[in-house]
Protein backbone atom coordinates (compact mmCIF):
# COMPACT_ATOMS: atom_id res chain seq x y z
CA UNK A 1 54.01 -63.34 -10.12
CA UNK A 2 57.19 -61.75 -11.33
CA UNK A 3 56.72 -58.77 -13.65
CA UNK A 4 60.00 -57.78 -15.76
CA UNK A 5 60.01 -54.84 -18.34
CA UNK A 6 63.11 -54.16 -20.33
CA UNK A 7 63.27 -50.69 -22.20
CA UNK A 8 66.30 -48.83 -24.88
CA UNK A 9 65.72 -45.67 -23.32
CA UNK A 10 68.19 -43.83 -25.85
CA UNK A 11 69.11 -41.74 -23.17
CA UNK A 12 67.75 -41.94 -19.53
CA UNK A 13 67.86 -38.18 -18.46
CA UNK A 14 66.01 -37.82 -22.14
CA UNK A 15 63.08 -40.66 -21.18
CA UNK A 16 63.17 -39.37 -17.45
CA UNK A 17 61.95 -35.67 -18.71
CA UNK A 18 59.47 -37.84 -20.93
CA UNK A 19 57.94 -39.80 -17.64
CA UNK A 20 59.50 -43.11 -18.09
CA UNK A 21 60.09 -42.65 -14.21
CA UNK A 22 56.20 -42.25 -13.61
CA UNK A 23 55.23 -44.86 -15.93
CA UNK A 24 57.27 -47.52 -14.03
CA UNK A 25 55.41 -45.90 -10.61
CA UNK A 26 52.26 -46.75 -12.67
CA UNK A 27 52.70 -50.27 -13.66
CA UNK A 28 55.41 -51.65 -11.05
CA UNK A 29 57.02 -53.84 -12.25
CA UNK A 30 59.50 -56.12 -10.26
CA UNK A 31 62.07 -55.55 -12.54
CA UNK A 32 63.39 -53.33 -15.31
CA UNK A 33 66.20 -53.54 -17.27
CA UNK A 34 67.00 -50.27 -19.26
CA UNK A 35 69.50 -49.88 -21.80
CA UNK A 36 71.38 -47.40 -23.78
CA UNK A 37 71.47 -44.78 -21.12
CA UNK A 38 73.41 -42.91 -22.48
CA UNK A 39 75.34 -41.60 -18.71
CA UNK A 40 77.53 -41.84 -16.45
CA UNK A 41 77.39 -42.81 -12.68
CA UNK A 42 77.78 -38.67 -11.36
CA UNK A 43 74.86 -38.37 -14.16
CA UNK A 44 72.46 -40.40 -12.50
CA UNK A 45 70.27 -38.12 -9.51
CA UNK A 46 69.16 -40.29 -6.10
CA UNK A 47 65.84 -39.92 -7.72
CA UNK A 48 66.69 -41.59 -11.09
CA UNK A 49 68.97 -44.35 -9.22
CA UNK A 50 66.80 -45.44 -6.94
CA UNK A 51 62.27 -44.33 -7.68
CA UNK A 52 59.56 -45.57 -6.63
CA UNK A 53 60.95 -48.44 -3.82
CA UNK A 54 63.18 -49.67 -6.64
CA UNK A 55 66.58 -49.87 -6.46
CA UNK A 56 69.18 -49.08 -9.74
CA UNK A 57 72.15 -51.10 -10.54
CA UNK A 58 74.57 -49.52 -13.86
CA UNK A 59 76.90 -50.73 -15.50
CA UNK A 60 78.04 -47.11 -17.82
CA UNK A 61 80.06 -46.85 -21.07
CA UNK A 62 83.41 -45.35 -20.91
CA UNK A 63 82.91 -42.87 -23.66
CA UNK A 64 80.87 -40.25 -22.11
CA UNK A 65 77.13 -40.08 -23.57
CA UNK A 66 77.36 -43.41 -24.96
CA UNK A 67 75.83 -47.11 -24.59
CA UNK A 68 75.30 -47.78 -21.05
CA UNK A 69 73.03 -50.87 -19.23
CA UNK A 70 70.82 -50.72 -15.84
CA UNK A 71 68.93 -52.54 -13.65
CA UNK A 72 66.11 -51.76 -11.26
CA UNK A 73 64.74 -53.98 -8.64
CA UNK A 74 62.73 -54.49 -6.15
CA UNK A 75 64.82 -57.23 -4.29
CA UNK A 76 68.64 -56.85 -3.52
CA UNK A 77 70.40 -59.00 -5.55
CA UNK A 78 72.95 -61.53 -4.00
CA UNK A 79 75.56 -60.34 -6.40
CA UNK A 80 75.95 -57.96 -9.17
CA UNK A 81 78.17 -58.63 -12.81
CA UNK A 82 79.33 -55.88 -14.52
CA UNK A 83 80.40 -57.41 -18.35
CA UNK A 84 80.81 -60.97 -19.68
CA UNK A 85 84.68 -60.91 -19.45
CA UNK A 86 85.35 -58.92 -22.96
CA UNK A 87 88.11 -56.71 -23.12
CA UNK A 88 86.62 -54.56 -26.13
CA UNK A 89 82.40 -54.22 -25.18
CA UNK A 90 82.68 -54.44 -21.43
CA UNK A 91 84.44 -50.79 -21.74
CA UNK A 92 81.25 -50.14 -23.95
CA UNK A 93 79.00 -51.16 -20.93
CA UNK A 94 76.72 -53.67 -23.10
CA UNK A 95 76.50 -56.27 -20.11
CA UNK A 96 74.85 -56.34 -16.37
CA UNK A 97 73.72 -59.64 -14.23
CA UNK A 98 72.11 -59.11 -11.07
CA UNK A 99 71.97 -63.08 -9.32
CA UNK A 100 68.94 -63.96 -7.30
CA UNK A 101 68.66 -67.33 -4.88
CA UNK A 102 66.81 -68.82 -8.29
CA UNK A 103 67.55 -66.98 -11.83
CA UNK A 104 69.58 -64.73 -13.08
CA UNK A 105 68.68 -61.15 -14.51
CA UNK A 106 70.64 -59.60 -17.29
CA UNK A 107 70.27 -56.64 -19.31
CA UNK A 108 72.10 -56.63 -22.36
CA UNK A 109 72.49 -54.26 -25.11
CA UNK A 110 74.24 -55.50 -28.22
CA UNK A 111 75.95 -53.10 -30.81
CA UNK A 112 74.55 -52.13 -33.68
CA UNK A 113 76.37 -52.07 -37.00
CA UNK A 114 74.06 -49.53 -38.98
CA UNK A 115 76.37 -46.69 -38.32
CA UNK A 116 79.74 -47.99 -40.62
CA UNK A 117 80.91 -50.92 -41.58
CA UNK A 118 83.46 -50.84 -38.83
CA UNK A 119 80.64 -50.88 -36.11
CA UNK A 120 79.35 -53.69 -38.46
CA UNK A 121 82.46 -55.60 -37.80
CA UNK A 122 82.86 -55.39 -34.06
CA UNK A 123 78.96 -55.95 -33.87
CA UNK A 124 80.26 -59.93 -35.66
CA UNK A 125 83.57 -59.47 -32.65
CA UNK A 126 80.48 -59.26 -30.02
CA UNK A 127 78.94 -62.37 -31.61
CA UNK A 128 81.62 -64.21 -31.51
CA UNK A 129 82.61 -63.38 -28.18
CA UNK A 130 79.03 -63.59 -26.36
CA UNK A 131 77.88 -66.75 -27.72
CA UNK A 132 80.58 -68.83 -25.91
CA UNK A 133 79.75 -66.82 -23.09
CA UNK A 134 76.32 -67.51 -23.51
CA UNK A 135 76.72 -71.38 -23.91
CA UNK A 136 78.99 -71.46 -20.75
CA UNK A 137 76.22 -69.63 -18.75
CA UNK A 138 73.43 -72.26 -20.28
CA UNK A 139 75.23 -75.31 -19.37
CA UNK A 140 75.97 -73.94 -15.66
CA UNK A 141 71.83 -75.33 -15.18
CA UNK A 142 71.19 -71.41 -13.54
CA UNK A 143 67.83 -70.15 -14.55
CA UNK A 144 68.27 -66.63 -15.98
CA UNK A 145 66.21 -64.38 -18.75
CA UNK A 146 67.92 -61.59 -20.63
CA UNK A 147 66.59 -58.54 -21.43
CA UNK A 148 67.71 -55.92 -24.05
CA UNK A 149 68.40 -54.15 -27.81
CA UNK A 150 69.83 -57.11 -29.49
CA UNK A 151 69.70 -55.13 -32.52
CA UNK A 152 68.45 -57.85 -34.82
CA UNK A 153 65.20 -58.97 -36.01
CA UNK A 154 65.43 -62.81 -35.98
CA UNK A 155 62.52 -63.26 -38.52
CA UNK A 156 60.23 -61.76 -41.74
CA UNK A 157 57.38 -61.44 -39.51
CA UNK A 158 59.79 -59.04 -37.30
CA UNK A 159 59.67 -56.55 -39.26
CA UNK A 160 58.03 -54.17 -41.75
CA UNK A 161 59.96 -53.94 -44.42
CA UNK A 162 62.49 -57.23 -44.88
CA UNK A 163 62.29 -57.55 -48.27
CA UNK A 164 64.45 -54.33 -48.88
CA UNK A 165 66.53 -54.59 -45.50
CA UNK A 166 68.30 -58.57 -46.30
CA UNK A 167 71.26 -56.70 -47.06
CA UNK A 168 70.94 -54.11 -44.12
CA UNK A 169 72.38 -54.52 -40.41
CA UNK A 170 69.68 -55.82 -38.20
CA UNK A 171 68.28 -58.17 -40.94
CA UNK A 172 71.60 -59.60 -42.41
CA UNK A 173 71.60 -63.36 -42.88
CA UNK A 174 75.13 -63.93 -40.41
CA UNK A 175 73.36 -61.92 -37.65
CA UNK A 176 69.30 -64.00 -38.31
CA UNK A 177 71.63 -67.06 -38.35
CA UNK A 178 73.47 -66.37 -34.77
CA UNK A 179 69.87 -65.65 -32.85
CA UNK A 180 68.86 -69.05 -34.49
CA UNK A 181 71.37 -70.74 -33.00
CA UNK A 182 70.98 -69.38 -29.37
CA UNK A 183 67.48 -70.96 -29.75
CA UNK A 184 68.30 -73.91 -31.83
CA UNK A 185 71.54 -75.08 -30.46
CA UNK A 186 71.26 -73.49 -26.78
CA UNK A 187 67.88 -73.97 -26.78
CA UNK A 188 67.05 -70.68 -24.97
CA UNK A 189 63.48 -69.59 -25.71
CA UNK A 190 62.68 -66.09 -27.33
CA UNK A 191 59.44 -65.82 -24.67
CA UNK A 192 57.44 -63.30 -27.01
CA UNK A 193 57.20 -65.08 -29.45
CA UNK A 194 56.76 -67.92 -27.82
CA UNK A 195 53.44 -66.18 -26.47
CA UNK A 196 52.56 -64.39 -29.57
CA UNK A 197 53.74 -66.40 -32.33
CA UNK A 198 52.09 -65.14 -35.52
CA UNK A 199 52.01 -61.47 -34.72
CA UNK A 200 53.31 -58.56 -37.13
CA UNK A 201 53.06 -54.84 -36.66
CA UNK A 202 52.01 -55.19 -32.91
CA UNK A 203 54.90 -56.84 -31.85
CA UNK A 204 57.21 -53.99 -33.08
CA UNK A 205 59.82 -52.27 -30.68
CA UNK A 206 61.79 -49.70 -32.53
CA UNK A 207 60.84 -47.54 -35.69
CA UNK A 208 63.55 -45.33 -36.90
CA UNK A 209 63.19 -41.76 -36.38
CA UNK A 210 63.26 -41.04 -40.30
CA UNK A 211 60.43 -41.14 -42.89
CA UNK A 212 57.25 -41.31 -40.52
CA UNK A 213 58.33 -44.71 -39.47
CA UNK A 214 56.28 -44.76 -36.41
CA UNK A 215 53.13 -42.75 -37.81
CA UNK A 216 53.56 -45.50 -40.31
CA UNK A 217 54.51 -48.45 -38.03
CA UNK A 218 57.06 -49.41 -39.92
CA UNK A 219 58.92 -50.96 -37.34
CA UNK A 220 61.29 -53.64 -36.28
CA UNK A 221 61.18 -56.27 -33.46
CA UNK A 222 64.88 -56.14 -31.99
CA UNK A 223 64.20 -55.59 -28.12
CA UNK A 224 63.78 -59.68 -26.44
CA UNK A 225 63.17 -61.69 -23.51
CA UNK A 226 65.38 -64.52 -23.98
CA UNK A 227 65.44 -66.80 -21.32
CA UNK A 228 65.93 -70.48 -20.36
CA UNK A 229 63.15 -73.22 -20.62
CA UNK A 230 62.17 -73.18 -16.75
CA UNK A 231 61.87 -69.68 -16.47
CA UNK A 232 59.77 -69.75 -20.46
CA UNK A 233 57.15 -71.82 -19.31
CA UNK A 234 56.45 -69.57 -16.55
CA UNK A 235 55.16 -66.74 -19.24
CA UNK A 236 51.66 -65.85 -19.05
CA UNK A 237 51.62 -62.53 -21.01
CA UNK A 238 53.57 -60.17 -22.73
CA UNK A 239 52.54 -56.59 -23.84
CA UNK A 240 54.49 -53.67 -25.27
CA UNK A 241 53.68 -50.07 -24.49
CA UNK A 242 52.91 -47.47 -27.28
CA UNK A 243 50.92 -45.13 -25.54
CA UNK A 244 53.84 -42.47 -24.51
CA UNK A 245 57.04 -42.30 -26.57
CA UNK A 246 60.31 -42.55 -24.26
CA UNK A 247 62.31 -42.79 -26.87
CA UNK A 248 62.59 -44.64 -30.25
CA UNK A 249 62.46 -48.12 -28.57
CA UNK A 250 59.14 -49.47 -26.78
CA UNK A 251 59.24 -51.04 -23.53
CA UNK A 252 58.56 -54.56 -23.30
CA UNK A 253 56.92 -56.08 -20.38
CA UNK A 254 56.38 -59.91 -19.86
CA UNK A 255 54.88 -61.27 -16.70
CA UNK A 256 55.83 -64.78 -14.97
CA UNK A 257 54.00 -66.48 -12.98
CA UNK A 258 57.06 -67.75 -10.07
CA UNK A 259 58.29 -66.04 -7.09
CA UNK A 260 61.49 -64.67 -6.74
């Protein structure tokens, strides 16, 4: 049984003071892939890169304080990928594959657009650049699952409020159109909702910081498991943790029933 958590952390020196760190301890997981840490490599203590008998692969940001992907495991990977080849987001660090004998593991963290609408523009660049990427790496046959923000809710039922967000980033019809065709045309598998199909407010992952949105649950679901058929029907649960705040995000944790 494989268990793989992903997590926005919105910071990791932020969620580490908050006891992501002993949380993981609690549940061990095999695998967790973090993202937006917000650091860079001289940032990162022993004890943050490598707790509890995991070990942390990062792929950091440029900018300082910005962005920023990891990976903890608790096998060594045969080989580590740091970006998807894009001259503009792999300076962002959005991107990291760790390869195993059998699947790949990738932690992804995809811009949001919310902030202007020239961060709403290169969010559509990133589109347009991953998908191809994401094709190529689908018709290779590799297993893989990827883990991460993808900063968009694909469906109604993802979040609270879509009436009043269709016009918003995160809910606009070009970026609900591009998840549909990962899973329509790639056929990659969104594996929560695979297991949970009809759920609403429980299968929220991020509430924005303004208006009471988590007192409130008003929420979105924009943190995924997407992976490839093979590794899909090897879901068996999926549950996402409320109990402790780490940050604005909640981490996701799905469990597979397949060895490494």
């Amino acid at each position: 049984m494989l268990s793989i958590t992903t997590a926005n952390l919105n910071g990791i020196r932020s969620a580490v003071k908050k006891g992501f760190l002993e949380w993981i301890a609690l549940t061990a997981p095999d695998f967790v892939c973090i993202q937006e840490i917000k650091a860079q490599s001289s940032d990162i203590t022993p004890s943050v890169a490598n707790p509890d008998g995991l070990t942390g692969y990062f792929d950091c940001a440029r900018k300082k304080g910005y962005s920023g992907v990891g990976i903890y495991s608790r096998y060594k990977p045969d080989q580590v990928i740091h970006g998807f080849g894009s001259t503009e987001f792999d300076a962002e660090g959005r991107y990291l594959q760790c390869d195993y004998k059998n699947f790949s593991l990738i932690s992804l963290y995809a811009p949001s657009g919310s902030s202007s609408p020239e961060r709403q523009a290169a969010k559509f660049r990133f589109m347009d650049e991953f998908f191809p990427y994401l094709k190529k790496l689908k018709d290779s046959g590799r297993e893989f699952i990827i883990c991460g923000d993808w900063n968009i809710a694909h469906r109604e039922i993802d979040l609270k409020n879509w009436k009043s967000n269709q016009k918003n980033s995160g809910f606009l019809p070009e970026e609900r159109a591009w998840l549909s065709r990962i899973f329509d045309e790639l056929g990659l598998i969104d594996v929560y909702r695979m297991l949970h199909p009809d759920t609403t407010g429980e299968s929220y992952t991020w509430w924005s910081n303004r208006g009471q949105a988590w007192q409130k649950n008003v929420g979105w679901r924009i943190d995924y498991q997407i992976a490839t058929p093979g590794m899909a029907r090897k879901a068996v649960s999926a549950s996402i943790y409320k109990e402790t705040r780490f940050s604005d995000h909640a981490p996701l944790t799905i469990r597979y029933d397949r060895e490494l």
